[in-house]
PDB file of N, CA and C in Angstrom:
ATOM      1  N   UNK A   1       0.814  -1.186   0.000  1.00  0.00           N
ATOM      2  CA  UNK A   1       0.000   0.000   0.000  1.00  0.00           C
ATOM      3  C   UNK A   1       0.861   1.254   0.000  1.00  0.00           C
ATOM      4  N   UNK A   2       1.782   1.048   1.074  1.00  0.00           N
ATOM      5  CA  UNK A   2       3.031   2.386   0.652  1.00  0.00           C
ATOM      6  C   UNK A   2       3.328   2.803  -0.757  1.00  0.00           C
ATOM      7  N   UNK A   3       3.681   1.668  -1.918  1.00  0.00           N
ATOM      8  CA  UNK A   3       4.388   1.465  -2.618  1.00  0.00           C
ATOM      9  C   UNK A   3       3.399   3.262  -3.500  1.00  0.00           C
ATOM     10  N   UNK A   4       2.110   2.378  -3.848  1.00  0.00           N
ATOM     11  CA  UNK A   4       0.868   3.680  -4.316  1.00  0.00           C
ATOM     12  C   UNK A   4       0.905   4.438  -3.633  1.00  0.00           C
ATOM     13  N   UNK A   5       1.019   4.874  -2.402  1.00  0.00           N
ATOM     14  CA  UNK A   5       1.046   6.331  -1.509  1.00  0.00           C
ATOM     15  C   UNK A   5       2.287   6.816  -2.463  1.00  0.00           C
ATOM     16  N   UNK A   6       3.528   6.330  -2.409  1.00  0.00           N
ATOM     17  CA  UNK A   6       4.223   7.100  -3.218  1.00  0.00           C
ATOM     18  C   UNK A   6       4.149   7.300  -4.919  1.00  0.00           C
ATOM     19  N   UNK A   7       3.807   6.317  -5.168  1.00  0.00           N
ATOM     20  CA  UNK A   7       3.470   6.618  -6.519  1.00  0.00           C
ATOM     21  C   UNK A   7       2.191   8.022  -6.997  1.00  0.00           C
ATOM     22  N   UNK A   8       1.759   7.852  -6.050  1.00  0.00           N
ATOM     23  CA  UNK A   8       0.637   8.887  -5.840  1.00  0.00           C
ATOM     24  C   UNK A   8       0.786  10.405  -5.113  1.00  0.00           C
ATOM     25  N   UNK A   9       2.160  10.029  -4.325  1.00  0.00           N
ATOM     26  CA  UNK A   9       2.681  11.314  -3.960  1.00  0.00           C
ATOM     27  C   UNK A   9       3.236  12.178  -5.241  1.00  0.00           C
ATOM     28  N   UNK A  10       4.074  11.395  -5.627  1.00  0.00           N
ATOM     29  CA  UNK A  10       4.870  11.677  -6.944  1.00  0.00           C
ATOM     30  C   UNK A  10       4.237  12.214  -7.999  1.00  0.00           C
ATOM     31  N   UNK A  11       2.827  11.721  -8.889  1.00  0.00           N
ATOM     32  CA  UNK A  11       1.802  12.376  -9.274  1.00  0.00           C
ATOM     33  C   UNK A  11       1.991  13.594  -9.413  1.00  0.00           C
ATOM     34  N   UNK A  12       0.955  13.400  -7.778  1.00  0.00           N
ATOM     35  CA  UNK A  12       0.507  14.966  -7.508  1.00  0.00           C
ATOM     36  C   UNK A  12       1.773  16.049  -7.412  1.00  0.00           C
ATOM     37  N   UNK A  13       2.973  15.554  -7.430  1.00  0.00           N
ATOM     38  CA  UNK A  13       4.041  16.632  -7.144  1.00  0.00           C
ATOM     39  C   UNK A  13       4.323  17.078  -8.526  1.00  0.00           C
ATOM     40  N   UNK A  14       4.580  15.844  -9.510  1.00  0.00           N
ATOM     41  CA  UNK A  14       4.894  16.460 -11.220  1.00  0.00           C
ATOM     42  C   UNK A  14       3.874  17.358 -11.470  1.00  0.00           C
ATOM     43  N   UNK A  15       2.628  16.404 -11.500  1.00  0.00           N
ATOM     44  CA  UNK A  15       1.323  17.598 -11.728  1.00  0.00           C
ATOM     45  C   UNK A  15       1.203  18.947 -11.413  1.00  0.00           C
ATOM     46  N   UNK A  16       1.291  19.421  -9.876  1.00  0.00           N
ATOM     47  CA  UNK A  16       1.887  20.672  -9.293  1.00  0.00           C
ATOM     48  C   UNK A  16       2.886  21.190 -10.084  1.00  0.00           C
ATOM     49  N   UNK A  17       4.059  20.544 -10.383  1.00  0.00           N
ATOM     50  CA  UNK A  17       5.294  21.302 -10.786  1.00  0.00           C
ATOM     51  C   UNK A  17       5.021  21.631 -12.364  1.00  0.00           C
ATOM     52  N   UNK A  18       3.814  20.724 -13.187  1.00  0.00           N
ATOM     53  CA  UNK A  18       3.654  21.747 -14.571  1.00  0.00           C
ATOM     54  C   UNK A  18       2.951  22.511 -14.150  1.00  0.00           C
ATOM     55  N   UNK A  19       2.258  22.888 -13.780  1.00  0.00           N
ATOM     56  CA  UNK A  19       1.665  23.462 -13.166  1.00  0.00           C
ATOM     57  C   UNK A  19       1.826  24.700 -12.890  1.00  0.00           C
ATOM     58  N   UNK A  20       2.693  24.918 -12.196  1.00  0.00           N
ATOM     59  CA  UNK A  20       3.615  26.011 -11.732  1.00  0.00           C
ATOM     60  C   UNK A  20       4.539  26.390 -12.252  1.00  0.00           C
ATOM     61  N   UNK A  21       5.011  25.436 -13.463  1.00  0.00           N
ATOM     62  CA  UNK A  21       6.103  26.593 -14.093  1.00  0.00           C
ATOM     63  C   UNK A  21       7.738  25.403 -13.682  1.00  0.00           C
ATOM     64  N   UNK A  22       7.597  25.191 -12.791  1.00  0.00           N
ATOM     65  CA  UNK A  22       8.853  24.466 -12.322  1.00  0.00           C
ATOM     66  C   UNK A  22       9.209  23.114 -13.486  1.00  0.00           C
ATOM     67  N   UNK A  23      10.190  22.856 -13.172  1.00  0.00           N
ATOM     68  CA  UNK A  23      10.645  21.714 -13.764  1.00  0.00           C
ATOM     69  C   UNK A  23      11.576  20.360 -12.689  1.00  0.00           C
ATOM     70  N   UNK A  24      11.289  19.309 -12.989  1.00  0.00           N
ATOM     71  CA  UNK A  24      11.785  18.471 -12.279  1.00  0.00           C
ATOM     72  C   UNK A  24      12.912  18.862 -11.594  1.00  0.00           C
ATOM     73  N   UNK A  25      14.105  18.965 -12.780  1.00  0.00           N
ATOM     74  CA  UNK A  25      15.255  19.603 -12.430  1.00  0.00           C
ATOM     75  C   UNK A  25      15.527  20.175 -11.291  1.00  0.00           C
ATOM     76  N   UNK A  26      14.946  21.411 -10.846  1.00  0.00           N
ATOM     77  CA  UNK A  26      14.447  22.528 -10.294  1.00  0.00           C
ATOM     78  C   UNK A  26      14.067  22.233  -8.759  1.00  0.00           C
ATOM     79  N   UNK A  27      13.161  21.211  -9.043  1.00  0.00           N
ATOM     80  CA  UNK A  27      12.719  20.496  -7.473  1.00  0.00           C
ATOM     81  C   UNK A  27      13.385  19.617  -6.539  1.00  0.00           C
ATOM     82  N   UNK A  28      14.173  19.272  -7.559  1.00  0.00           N
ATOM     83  CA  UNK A  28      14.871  17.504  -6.869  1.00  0.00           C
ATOM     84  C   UNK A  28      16.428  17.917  -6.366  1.00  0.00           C
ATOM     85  N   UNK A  29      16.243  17.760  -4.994  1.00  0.00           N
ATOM     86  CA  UNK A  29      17.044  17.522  -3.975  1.00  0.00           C
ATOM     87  C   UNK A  29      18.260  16.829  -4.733  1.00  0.00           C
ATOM     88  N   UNK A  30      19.140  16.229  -4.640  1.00  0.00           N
ATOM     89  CA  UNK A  30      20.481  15.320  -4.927  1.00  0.00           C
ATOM     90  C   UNK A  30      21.626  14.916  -3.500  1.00  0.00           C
ATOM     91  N   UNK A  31      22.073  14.031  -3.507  1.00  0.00           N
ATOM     92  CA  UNK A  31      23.276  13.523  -2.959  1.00  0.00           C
ATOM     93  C   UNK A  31      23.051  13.654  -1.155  1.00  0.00           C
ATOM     94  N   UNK A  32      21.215  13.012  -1.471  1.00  0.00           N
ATOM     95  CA  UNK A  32      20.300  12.449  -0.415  1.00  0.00           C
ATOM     96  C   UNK A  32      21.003  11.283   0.287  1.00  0.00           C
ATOM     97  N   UNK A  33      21.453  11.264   1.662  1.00  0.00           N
ATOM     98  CA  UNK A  33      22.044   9.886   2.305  1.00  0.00           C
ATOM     99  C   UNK A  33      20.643   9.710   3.372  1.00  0.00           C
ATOM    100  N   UNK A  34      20.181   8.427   3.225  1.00  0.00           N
ATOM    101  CA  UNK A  34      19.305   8.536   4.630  1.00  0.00           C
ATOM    102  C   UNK A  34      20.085   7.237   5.700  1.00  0.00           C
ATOM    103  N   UNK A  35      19.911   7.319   7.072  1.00  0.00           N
ATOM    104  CA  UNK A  35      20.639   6.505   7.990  1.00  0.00           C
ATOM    105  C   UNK A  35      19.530   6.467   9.069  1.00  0.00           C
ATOM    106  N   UNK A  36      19.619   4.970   9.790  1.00  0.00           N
ATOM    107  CA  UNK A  36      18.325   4.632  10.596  1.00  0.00           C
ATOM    108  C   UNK A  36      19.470   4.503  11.788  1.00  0.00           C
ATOM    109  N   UNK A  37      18.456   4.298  12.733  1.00  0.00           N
ATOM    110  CA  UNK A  37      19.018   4.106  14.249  1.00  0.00           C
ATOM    111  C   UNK A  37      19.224   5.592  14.844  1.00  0.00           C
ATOM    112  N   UNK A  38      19.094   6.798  13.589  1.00  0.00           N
ATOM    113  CA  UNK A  38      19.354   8.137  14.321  1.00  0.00           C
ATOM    114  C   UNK A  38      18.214   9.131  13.846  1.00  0.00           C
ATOM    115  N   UNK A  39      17.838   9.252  14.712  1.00  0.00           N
ATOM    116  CA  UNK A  39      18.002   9.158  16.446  1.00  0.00           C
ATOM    117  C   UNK A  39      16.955   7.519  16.933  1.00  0.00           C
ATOM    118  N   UNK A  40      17.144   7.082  18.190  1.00  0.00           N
ATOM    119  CA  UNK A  40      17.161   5.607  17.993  1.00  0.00           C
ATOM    120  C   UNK A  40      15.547   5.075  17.746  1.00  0.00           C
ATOM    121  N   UNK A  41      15.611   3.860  17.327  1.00  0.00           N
ATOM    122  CA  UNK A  41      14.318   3.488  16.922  1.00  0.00           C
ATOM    123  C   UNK A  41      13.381   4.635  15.625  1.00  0.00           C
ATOM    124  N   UNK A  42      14.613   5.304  14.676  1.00  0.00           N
ATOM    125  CA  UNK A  42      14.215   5.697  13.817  1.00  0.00           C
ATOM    126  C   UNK A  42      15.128   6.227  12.680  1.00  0.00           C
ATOM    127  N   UNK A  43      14.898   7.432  12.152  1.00  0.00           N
ATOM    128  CA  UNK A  43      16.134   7.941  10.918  1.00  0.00           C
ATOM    129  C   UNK A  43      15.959   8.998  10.592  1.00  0.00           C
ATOM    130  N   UNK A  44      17.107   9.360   9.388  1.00  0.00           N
ATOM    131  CA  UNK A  44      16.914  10.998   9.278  1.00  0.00           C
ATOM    132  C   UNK A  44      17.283  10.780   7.615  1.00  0.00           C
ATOM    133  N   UNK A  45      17.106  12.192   7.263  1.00  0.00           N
ATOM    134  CA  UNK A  45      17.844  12.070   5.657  1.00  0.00           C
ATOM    135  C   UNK A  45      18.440  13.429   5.472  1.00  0.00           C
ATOM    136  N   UNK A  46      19.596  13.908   5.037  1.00  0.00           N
ATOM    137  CA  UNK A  46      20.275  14.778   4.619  1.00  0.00           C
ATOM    138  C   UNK A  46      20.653  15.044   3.217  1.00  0.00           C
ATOM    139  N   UNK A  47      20.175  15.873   2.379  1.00  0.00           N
ATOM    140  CA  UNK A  47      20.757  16.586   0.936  1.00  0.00           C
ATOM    141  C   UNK A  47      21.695  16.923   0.535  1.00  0.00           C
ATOM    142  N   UNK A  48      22.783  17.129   0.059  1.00  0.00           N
ATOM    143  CA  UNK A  48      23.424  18.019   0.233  1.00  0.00           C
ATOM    144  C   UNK A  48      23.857  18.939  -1.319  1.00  0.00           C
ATOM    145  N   UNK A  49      23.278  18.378  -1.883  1.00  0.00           N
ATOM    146  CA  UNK A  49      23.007  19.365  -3.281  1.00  0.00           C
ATOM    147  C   UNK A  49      21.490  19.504  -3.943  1.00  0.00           C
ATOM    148  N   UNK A  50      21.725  20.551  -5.073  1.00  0.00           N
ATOM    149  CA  UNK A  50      20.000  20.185  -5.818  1.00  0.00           C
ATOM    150  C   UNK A  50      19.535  21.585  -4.912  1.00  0.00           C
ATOM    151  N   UNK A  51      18.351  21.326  -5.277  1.00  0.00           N
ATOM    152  CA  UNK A  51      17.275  22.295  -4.560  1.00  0.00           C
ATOM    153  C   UNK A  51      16.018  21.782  -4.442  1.00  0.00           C
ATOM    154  N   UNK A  52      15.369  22.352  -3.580  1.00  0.00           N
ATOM    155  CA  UNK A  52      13.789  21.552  -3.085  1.00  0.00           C
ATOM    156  C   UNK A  52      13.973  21.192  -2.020  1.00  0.00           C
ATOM    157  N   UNK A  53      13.208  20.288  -1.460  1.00  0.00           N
ATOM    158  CA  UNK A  53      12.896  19.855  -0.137  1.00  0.00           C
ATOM    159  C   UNK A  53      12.879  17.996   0.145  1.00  0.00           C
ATOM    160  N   UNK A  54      13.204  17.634   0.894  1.00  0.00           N
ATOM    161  CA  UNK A  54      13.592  16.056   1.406  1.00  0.00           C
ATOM    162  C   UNK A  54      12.380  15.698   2.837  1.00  0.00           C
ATOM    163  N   UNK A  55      12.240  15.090   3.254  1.00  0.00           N
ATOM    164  CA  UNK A  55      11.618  14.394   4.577  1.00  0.00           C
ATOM    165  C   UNK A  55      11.729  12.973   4.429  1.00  0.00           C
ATOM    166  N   UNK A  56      12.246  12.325   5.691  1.00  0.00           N
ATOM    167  CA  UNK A  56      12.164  11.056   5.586  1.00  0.00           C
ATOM    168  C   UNK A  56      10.920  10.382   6.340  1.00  0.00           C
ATOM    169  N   UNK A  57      10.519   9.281   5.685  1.00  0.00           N
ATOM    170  CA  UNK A  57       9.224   8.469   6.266  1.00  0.00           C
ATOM    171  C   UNK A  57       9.797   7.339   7.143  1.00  0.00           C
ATOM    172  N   UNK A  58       9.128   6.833   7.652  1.00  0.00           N
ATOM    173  CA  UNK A  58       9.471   5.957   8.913  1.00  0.00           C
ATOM    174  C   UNK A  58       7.962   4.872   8.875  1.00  0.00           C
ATOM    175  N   UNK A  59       8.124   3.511   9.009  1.00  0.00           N
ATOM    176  CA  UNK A  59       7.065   2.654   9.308  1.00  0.00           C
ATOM    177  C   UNK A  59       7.506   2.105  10.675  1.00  0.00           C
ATOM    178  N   UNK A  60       7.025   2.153  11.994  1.00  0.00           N
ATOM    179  CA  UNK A  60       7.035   1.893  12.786  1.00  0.00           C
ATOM    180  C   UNK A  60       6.314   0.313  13.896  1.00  0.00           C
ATOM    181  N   UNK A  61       6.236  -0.641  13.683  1.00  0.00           N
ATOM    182  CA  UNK A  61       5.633  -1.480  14.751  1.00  0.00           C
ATOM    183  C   UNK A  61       4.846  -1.689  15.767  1.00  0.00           C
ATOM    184  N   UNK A  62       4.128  -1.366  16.081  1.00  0.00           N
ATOM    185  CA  UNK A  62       3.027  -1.381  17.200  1.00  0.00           C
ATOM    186  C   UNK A  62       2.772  -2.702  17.870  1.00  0.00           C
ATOM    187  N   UNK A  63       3.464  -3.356  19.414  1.00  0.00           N
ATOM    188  CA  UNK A  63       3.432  -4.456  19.396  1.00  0.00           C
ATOM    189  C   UNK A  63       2.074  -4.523  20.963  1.00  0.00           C
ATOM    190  N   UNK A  64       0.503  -4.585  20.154  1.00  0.00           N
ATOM    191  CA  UNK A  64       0.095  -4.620  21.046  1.00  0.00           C
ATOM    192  C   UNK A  64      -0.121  -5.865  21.765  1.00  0.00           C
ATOM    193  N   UNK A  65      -0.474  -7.077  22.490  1.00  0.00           N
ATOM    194  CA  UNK A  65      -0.937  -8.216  22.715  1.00  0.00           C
ATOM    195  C   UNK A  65      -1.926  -8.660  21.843  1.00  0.00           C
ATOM    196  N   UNK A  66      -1.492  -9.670  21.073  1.00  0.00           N
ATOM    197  CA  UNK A  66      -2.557 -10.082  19.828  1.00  0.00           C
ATOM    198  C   UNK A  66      -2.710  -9.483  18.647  1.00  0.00           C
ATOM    199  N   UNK A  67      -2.305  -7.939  18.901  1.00  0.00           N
ATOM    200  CA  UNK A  67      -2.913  -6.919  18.000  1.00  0.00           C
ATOM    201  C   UNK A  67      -2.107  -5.913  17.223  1.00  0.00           C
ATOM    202  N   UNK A  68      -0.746  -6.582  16.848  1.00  0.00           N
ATOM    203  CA  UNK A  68       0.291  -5.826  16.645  1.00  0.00           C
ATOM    204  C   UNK A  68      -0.294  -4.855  15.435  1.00  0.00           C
ATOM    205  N   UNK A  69      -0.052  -3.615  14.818  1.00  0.00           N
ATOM    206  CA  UNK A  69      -0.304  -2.812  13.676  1.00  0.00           C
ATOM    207  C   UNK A  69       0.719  -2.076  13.308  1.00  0.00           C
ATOM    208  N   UNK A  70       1.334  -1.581  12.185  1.00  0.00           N
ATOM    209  CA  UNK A  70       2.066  -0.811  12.060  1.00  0.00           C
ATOM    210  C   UNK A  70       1.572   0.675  11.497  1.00  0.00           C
ATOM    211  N   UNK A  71       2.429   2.006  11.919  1.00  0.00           N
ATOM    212  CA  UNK A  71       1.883   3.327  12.232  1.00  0.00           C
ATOM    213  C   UNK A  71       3.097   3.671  11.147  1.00  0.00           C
ATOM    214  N   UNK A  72       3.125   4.988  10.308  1.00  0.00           N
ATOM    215  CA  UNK A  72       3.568   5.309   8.974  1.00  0.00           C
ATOM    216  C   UNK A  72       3.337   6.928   9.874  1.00  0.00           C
ATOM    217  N   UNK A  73       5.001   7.150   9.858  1.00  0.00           N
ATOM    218  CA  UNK A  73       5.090   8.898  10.185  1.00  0.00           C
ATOM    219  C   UNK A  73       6.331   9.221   9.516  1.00  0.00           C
ATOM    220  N   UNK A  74       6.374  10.577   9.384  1.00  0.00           N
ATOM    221  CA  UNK A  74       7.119  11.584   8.315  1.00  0.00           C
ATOM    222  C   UNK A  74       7.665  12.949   9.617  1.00  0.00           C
ATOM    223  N   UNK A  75       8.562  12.762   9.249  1.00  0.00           N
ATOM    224  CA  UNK A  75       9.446  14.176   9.430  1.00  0.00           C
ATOM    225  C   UNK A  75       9.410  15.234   8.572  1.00  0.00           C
ATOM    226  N   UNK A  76       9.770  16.460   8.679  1.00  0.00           N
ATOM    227  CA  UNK A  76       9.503  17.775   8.093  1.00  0.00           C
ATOM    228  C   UNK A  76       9.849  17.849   6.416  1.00  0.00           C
ATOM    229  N   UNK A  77       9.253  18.782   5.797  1.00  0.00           N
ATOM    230  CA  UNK A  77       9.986  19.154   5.068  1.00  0.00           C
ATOM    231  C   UNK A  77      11.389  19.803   4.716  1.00  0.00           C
ATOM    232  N   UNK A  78      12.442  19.761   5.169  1.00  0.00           N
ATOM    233  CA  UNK A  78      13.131  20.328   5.118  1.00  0.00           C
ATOM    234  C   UNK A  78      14.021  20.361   4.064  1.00  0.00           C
ATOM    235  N   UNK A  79      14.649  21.913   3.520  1.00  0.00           N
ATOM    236  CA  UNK A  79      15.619  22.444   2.545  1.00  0.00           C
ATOM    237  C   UNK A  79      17.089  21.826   2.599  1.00  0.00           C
ATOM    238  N   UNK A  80      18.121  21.587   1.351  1.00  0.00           N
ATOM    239  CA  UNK A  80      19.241  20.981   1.178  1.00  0.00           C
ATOM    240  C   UNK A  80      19.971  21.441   2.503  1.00  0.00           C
ATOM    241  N   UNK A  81      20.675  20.489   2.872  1.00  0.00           N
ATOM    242  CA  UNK A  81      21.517  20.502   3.896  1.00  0.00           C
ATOM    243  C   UNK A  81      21.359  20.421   5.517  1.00  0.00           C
ATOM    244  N   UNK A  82      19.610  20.344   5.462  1.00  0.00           N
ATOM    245  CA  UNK A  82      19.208  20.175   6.819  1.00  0.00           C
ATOM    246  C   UNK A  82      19.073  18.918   6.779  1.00  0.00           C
ATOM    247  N   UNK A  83      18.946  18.286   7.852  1.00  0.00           N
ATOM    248  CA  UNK A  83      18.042  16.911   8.360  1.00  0.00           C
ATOM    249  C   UNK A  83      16.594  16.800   8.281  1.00  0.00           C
ATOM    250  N   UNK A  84      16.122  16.236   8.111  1.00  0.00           N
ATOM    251  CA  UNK A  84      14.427  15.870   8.806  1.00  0.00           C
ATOM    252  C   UNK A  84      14.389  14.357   9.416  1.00  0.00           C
ATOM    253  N   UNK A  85      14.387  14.576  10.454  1.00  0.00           N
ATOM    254  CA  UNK A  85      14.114  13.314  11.310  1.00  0.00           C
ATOM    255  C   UNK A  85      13.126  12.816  11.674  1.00  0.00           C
ATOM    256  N   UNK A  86      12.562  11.467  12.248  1.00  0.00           N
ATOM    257  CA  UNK A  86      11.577  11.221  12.718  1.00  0.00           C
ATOM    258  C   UNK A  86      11.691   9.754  13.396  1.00  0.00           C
ATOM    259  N   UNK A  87      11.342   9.898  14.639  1.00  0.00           N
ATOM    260  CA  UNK A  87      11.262   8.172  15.708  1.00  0.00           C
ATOM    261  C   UNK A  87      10.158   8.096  16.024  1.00  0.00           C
ATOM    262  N   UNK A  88       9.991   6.562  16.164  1.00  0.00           N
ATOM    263  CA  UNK A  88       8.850   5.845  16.628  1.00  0.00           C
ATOM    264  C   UNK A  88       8.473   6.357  18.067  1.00  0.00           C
ATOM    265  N   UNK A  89       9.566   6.104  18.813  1.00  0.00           N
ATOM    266  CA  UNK A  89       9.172   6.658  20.350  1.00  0.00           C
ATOM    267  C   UNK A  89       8.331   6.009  20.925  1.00  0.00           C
ATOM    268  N   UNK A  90       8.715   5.844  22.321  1.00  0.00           N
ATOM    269  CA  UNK A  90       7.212   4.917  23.244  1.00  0.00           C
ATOM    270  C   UNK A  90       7.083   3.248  22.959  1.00  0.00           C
ATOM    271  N   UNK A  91       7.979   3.108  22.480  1.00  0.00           N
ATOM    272  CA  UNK A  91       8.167   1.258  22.617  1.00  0.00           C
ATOM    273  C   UNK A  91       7.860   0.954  21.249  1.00  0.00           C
ATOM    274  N   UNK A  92       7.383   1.610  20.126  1.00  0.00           N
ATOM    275  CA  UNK A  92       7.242   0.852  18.638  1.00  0.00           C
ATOM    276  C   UNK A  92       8.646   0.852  18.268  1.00  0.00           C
ATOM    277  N   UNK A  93       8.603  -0.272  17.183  1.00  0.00           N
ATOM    278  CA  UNK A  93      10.073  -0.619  17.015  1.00  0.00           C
ATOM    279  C   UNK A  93      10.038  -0.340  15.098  1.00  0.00           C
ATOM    280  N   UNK A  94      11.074   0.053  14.688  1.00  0.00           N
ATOM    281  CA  UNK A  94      11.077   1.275  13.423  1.00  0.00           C
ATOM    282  C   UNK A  94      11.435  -0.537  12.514  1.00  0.00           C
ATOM    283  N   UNK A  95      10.670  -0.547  11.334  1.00  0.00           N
ATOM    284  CA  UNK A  95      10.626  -1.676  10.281  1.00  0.00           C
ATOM    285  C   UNK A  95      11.299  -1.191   8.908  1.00  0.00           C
ATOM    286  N   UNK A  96      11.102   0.367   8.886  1.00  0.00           N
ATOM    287  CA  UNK A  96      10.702   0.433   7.355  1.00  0.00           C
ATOM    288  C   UNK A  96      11.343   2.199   7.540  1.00  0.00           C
ATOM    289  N   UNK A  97      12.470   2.616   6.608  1.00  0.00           N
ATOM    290  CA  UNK A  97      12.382   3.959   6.448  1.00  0.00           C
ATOM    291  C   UNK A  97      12.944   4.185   4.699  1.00  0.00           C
ATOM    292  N   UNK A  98      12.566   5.315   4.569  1.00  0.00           N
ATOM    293  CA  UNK A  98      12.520   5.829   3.178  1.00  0.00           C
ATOM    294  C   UNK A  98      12.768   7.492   3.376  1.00  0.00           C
ATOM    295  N   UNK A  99      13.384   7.863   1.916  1.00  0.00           N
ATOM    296  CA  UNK A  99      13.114   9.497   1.992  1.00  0.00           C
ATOM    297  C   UNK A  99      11.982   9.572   0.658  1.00  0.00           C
ATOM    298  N   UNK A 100      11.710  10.961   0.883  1.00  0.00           N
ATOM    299  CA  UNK A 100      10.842  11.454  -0.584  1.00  0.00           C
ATOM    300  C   UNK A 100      11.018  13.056  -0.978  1.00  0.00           C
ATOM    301  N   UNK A 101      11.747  13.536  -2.168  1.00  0.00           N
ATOM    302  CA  UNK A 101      11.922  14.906  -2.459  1.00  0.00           C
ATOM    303  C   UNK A 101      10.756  15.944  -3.028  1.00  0.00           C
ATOM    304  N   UNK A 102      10.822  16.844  -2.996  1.00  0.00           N
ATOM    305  CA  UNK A 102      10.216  17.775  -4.009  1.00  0.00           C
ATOM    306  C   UNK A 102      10.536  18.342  -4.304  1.00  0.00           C
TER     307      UNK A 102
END
């Protein structure tokens, strides 16, 4: 189901960007590293060329009795050269991380 959230993110972002005048080029972040465990039980992603914006996603674990589920959270948008981070926190245990640009 992620896989279409992003495919569907992506969409709507080209769509926007004719839209507006922009061009791929223009939007897309470059020489993106993402690394898990930081900060713990999650990850971050850093840019460091390009222009636009990065956030990394995080799928997290939910281990209830019987009823385990997993919870899907995102860190900021943030511009080349910052971080955007994001942890599970509170006992879920991090499965799954990804970045996504604009």
């Amino acid at each position: 189901m992620r896989t279409l959230v992003r495919l569907l993110l992506g969409t709507t972002v080209v769509a926007a960007g004719m839209v507006g005048g922009a061009t791929a080029v223009q939007a897309a972040p470059t020489g993106c590293t993402l690394e898990t465990g930081v900060p713990a039980d999650g990850a971050r992603v850093r840019c460091t060329s390009g222009t636009g914006e990065a956030r990394v996603g995080i799928t997290c674990l939910v281990r209830k009795p019987g009823d385990p589920f997993e919870v899907i959270h995102y860190g900021p948008w943030v511009g080349v050269g910052a971080y955007s981070s994001q942890a599970c926190g509170g006992g879920p245990t991090l499965v799954d991380a990804w970045y996504e640009t604009r």
